[in-house]
N, C-alpha and C. Protein backbone atom coordinates (compact mmCIF):
# COMPACT_ATOMS: atom_id res chain seq x y z
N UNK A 1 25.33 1.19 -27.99
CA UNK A 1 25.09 0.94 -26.58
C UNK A 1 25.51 -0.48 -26.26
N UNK A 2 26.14 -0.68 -24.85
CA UNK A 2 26.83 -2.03 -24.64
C UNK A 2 25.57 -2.89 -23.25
N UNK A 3 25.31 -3.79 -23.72
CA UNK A 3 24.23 -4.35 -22.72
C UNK A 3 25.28 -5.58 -22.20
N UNK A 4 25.26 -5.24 -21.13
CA UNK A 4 25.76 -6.48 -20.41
C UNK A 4 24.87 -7.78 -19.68
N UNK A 5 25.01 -8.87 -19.67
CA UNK A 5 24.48 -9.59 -18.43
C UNK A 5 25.00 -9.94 -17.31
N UNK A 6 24.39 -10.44 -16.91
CA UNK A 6 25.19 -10.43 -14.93
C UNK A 6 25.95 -9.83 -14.94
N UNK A 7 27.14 -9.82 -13.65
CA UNK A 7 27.92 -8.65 -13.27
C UNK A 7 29.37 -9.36 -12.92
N UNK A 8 29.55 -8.12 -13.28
CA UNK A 8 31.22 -7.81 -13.61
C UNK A 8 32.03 -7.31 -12.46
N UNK A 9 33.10 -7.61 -11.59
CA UNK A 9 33.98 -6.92 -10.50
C UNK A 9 33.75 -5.37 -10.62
N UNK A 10 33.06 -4.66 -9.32
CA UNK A 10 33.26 -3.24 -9.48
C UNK A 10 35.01 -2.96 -9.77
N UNK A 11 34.83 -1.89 -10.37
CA UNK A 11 36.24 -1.52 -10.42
C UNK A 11 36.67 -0.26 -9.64
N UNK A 12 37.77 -0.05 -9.75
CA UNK A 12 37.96 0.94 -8.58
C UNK A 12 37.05 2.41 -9.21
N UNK A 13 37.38 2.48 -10.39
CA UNK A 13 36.38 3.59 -10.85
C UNK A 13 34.95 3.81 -10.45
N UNK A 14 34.64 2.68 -10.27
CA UNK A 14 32.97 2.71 -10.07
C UNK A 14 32.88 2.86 -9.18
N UNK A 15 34.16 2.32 -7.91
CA UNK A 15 33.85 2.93 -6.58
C UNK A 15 33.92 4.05 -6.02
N UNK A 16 34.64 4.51 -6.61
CA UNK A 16 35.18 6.30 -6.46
C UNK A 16 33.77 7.07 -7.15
N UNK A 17 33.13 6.80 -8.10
CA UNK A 17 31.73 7.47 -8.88
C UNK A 17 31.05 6.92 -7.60
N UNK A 18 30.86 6.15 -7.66
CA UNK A 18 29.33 5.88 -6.11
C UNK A 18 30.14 6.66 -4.77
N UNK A 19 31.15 6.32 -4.34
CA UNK A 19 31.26 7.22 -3.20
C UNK A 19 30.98 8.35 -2.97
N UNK A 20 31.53 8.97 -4.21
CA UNK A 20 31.57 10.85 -4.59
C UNK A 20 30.22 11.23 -4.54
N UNK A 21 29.74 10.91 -5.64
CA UNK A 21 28.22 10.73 -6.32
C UNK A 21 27.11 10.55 -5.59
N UNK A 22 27.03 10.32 -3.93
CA UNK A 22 26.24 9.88 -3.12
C UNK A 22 25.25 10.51 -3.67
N UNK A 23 23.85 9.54 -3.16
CA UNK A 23 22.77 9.98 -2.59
C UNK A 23 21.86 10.87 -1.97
N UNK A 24 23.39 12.08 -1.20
CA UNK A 24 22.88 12.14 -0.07
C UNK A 24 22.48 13.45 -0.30
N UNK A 25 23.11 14.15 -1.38
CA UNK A 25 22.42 15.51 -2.04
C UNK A 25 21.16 15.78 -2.74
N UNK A 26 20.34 14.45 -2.92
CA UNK A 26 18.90 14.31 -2.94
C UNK A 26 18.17 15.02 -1.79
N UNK A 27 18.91 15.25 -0.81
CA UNK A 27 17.93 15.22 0.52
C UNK A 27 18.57 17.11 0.73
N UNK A 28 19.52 17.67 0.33
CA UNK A 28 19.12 19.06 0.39
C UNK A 28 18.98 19.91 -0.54
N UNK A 29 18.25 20.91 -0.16
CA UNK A 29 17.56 21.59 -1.34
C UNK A 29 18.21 21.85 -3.03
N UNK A 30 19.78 22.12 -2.67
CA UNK A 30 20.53 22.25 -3.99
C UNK A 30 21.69 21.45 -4.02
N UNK A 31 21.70 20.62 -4.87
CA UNK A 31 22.78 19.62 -5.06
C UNK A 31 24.16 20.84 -5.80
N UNK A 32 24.85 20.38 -5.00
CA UNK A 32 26.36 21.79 -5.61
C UNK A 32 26.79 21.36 -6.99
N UNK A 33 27.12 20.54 -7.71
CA UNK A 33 27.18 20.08 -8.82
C UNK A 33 26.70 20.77 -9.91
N UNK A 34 25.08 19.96 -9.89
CA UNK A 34 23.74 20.51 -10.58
C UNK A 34 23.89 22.20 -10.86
N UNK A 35 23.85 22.79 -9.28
CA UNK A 35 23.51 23.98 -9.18
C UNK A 35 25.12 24.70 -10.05
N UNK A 36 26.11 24.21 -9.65
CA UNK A 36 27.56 24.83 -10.31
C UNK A 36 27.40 24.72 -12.38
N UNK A 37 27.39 23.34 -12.53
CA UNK A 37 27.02 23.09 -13.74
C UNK A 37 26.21 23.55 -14.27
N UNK A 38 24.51 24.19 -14.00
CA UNK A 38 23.72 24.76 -14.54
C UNK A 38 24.31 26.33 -14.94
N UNK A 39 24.96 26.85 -13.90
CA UNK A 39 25.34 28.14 -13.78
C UNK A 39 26.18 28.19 -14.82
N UNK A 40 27.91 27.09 -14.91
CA UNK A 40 28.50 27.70 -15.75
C UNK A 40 28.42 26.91 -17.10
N UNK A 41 27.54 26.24 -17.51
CA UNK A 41 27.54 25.59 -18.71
C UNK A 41 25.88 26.49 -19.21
N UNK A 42 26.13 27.55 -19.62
CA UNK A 42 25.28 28.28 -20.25
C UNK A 42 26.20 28.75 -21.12
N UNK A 43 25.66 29.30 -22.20
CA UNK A 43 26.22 29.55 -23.71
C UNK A 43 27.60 30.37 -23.23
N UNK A 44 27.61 31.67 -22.20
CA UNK A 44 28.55 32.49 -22.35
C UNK A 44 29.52 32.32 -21.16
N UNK A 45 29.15 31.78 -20.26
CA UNK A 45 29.86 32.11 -18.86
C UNK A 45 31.51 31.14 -19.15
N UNK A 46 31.74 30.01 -20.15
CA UNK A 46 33.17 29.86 -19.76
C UNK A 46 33.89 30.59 -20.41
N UNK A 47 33.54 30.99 -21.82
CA UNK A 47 33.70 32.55 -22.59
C UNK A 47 34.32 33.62 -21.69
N UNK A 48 33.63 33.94 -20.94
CA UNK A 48 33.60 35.05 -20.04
C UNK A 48 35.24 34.63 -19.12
N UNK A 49 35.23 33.64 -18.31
CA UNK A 49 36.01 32.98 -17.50
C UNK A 49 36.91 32.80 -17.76
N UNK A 50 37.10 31.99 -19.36
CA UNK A 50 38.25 31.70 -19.81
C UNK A 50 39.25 33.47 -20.45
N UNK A 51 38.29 33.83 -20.91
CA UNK A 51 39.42 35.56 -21.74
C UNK A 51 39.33 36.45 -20.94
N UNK A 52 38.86 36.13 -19.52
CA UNK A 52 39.22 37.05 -18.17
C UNK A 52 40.32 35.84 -17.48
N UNK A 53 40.30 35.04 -18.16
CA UNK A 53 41.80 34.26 -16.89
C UNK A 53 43.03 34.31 -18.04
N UNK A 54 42.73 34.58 -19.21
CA UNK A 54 44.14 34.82 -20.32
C UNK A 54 44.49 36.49 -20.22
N UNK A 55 43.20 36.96 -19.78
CA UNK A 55 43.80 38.92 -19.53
C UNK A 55 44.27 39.30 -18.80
N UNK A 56 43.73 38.51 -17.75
CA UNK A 56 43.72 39.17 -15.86
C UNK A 56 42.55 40.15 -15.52
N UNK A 57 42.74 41.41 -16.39
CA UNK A 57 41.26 41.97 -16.98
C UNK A 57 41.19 42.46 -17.80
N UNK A 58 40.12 43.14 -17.49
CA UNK A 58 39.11 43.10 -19.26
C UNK A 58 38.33 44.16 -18.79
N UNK A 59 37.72 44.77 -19.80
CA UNK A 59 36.63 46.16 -19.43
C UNK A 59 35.69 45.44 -20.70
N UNK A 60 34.73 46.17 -19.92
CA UNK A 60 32.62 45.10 -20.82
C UNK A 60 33.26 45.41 -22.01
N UNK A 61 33.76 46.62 -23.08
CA UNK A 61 33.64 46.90 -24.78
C UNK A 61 34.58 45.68 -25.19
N UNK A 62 35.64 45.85 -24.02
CA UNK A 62 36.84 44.38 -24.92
C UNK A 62 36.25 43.14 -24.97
N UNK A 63 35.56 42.83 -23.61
CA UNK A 63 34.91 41.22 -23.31
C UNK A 63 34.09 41.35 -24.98
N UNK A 64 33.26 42.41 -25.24
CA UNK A 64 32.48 42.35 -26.39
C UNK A 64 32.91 41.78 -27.69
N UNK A 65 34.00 42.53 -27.48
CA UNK A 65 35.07 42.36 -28.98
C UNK A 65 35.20 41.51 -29.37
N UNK A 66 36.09 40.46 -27.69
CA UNK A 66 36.46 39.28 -27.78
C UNK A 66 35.82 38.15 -28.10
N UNK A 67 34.57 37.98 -27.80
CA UNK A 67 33.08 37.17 -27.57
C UNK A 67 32.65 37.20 -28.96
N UNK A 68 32.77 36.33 -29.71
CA UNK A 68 32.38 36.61 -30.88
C UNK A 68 30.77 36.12 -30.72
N UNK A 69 29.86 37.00 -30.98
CA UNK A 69 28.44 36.07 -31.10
C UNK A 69 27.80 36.76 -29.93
N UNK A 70 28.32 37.69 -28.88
CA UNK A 70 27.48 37.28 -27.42
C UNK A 70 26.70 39.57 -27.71
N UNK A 71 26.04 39.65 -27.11
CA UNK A 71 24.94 40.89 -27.52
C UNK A 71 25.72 41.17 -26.34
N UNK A 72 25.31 42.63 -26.24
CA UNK A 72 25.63 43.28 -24.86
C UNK A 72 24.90 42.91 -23.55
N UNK A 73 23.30 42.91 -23.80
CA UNK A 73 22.65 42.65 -22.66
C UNK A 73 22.87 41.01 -21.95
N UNK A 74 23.28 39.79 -22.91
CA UNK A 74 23.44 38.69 -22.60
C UNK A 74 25.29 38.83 -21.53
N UNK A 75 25.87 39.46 -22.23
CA UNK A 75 27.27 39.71 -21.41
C UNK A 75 27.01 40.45 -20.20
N UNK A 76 26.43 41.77 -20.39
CA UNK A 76 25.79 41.75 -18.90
C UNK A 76 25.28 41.36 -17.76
N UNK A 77 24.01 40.00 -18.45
CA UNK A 77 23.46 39.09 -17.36
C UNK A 77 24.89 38.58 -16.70
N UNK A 78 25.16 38.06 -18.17
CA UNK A 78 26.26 36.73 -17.72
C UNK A 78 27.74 37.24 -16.54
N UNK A 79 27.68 38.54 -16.66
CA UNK A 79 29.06 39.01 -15.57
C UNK A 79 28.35 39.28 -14.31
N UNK A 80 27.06 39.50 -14.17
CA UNK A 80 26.45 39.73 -13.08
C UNK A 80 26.19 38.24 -12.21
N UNK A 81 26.10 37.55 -13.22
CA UNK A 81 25.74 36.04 -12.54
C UNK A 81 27.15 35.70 -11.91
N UNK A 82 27.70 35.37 -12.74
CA UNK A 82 29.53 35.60 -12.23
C UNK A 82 29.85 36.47 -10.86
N UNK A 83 29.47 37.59 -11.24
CA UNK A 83 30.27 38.38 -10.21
C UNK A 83 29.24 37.77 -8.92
N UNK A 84 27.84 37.55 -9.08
CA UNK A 84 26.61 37.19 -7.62
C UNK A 84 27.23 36.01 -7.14
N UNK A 85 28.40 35.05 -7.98
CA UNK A 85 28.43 33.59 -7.47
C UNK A 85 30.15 34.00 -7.17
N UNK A 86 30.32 35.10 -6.91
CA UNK A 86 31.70 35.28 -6.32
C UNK A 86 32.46 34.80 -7.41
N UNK A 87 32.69 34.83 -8.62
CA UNK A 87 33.81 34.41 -9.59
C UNK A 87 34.53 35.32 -10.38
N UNK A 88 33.65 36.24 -10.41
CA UNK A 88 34.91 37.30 -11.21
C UNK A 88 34.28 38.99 -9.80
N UNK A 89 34.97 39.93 -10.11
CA UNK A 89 35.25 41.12 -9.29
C UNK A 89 34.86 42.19 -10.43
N UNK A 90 34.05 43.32 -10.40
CA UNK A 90 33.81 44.38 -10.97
C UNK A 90 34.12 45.33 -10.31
N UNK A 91 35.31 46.24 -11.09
CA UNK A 91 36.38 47.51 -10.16
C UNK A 91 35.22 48.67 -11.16
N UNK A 92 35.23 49.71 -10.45
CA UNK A 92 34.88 50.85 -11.08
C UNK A 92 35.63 52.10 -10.54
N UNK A 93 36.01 52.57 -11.52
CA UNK A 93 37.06 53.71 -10.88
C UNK A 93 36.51 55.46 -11.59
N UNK A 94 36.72 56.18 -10.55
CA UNK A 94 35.82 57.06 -10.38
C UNK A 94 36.95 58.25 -11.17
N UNK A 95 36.32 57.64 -12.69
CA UNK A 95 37.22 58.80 -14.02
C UNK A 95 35.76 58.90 -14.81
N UNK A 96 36.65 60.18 -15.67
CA UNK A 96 35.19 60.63 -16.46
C UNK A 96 35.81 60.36 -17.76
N UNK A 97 34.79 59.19 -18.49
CA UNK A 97 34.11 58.62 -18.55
C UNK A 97 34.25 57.65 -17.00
N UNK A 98 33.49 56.71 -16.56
CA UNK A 98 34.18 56.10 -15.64
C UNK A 98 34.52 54.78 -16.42
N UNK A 99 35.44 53.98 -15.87
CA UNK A 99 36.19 52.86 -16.31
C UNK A 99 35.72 51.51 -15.06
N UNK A 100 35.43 50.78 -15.86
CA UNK A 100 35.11 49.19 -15.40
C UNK A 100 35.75 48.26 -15.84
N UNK A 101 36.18 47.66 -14.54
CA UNK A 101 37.37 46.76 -14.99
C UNK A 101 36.68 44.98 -14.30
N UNK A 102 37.11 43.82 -15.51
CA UNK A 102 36.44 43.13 -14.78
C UNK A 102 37.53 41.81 -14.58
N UNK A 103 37.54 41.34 -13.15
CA UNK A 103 38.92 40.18 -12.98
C UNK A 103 38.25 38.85 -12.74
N UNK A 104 38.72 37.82 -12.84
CA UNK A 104 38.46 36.31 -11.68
C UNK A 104 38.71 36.68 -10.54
N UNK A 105 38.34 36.25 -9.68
CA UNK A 105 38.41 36.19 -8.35
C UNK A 105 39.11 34.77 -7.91
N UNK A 106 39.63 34.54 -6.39
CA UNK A 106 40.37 33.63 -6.81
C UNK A 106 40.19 31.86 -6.92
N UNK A 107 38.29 32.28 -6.26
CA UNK A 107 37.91 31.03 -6.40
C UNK A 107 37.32 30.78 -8.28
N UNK A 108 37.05 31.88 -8.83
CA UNK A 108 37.08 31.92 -10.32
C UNK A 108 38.59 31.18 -10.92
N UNK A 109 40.03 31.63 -10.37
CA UNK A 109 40.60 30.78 -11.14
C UNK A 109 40.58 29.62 -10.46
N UNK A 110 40.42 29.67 -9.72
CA UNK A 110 40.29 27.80 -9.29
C UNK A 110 39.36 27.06 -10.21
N UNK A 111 37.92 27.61 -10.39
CA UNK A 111 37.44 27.17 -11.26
C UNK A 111 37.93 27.44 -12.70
N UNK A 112 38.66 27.88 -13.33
CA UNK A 112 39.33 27.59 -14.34
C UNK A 112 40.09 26.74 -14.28
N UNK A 113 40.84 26.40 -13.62
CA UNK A 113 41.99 25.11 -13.58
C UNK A 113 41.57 23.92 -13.50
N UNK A 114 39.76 23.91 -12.76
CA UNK A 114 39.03 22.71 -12.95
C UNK A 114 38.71 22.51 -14.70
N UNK A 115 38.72 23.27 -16.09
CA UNK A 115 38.19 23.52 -16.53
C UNK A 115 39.19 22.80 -17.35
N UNK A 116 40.76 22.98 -16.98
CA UNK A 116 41.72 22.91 -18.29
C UNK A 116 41.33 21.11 -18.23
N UNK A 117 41.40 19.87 -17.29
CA UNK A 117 41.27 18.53 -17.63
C UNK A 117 39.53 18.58 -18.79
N UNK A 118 38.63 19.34 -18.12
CA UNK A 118 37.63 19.38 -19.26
C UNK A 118 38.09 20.03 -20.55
N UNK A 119 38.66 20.26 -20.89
CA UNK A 119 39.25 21.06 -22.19
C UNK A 119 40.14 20.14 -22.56
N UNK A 120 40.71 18.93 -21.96
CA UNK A 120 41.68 18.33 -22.61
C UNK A 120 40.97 16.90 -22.96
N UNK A 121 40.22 16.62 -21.92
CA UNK A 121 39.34 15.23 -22.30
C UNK A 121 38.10 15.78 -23.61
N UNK A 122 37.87 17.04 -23.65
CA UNK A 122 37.48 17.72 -25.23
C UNK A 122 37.74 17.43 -26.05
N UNK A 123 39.26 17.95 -26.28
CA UNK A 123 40.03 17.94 -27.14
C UNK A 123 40.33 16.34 -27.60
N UNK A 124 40.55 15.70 -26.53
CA UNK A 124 41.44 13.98 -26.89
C UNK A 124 39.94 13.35 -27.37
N UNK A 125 38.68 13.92 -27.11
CA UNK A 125 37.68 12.80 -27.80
C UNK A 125 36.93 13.44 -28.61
N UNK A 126 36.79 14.69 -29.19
CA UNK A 126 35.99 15.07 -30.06
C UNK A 126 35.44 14.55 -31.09
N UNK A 127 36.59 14.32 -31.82
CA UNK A 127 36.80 13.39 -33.30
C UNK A 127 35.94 12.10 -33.27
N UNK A 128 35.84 11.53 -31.77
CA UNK A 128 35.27 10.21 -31.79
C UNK A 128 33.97 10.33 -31.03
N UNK A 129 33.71 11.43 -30.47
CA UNK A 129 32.08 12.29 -30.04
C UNK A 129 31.27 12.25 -31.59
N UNK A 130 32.02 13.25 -32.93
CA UNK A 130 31.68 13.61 -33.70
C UNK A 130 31.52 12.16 -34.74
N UNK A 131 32.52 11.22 -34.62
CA UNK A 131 31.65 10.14 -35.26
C UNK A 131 30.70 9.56 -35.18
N UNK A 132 30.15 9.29 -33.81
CA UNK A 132 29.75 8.66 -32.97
C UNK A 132 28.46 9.50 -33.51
N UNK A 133 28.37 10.79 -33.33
CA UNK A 133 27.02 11.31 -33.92
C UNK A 133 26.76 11.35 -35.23
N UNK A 134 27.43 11.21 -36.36
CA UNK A 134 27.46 11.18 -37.53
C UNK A 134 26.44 9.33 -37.67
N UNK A 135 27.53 8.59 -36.96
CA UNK A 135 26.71 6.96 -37.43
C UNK A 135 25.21 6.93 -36.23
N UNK A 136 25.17 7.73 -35.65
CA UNK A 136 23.66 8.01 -35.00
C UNK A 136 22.93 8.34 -35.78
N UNK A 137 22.65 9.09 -36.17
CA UNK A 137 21.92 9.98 -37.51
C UNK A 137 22.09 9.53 -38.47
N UNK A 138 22.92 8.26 -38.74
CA UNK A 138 22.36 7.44 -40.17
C UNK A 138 21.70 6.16 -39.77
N UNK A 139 21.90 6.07 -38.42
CA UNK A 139 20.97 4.84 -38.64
C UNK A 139 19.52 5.22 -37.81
N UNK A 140 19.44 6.64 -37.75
CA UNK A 140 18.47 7.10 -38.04
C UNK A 140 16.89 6.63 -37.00
């Protein structure tokens, strides 16, 4: 941790974080952020997002396949939450067996394309995330 004393020229960064960042979503009931981030940073939903924006679609047994780790009933919640926040589309087509097909929608890929700079600032700092917790935990 870096402790500074007195102060340093804002920089343009810091001005752009306080502008954005206001205040002013304290004062209504759901800050869009919070409420977006809670939704899709749960275990399965970029899972879901990301191998429905590399398919186009997908039917629930493949999403299963694909998902290594995720139960049926948790993939269920998780496409229903999706589909309630307008991000992906559930087709059902009237064959016997019937067939369910599941897409992004197109504010879903928008939110994927927000996703690829988080996947790349991932990628470029992991290595130095993962040290960083390694010399945490030894000095214990």
């Amino acid at each position: 941790m870096e402790v500074t004393i007195g102060s340093k020229p804002q920089s343009e960064g810091s001005r752009k974080i306080k502008e954005h960042f206001s205040d002013k979503h304290a004062t209504i009931k759901h800050c869009p952020v919070t409420d977006i981030i809670a939704r899709i940073s749960d275990k399965w939903s970029m899972h879901v997002i990301i191998f429905l924006g590399k398919a186009g679609k997908m039917r629930f047994s493949e999403m299963k396949k694909e998902i290594e780790g995720i139960s049926q009933r948790m993939l269920t919640v998780t496409l229903r939450n999706l589909e309630e926040d307008g991000l992906i589309t559930r087709t059902v087509y009237a064959e016997v067996p019937p067939r369910v097909e599941y897409q992004l929608t197109s504010m879903g890929e928008s939110l994927l394309l927000q996703l690829i700079p988080l996947s790349e600032w991932a990628n470029r700092n992991m290595e130095q995330i993962l040290r960083s917790r390694e010399e945490h935990i030894l000095k214990g």
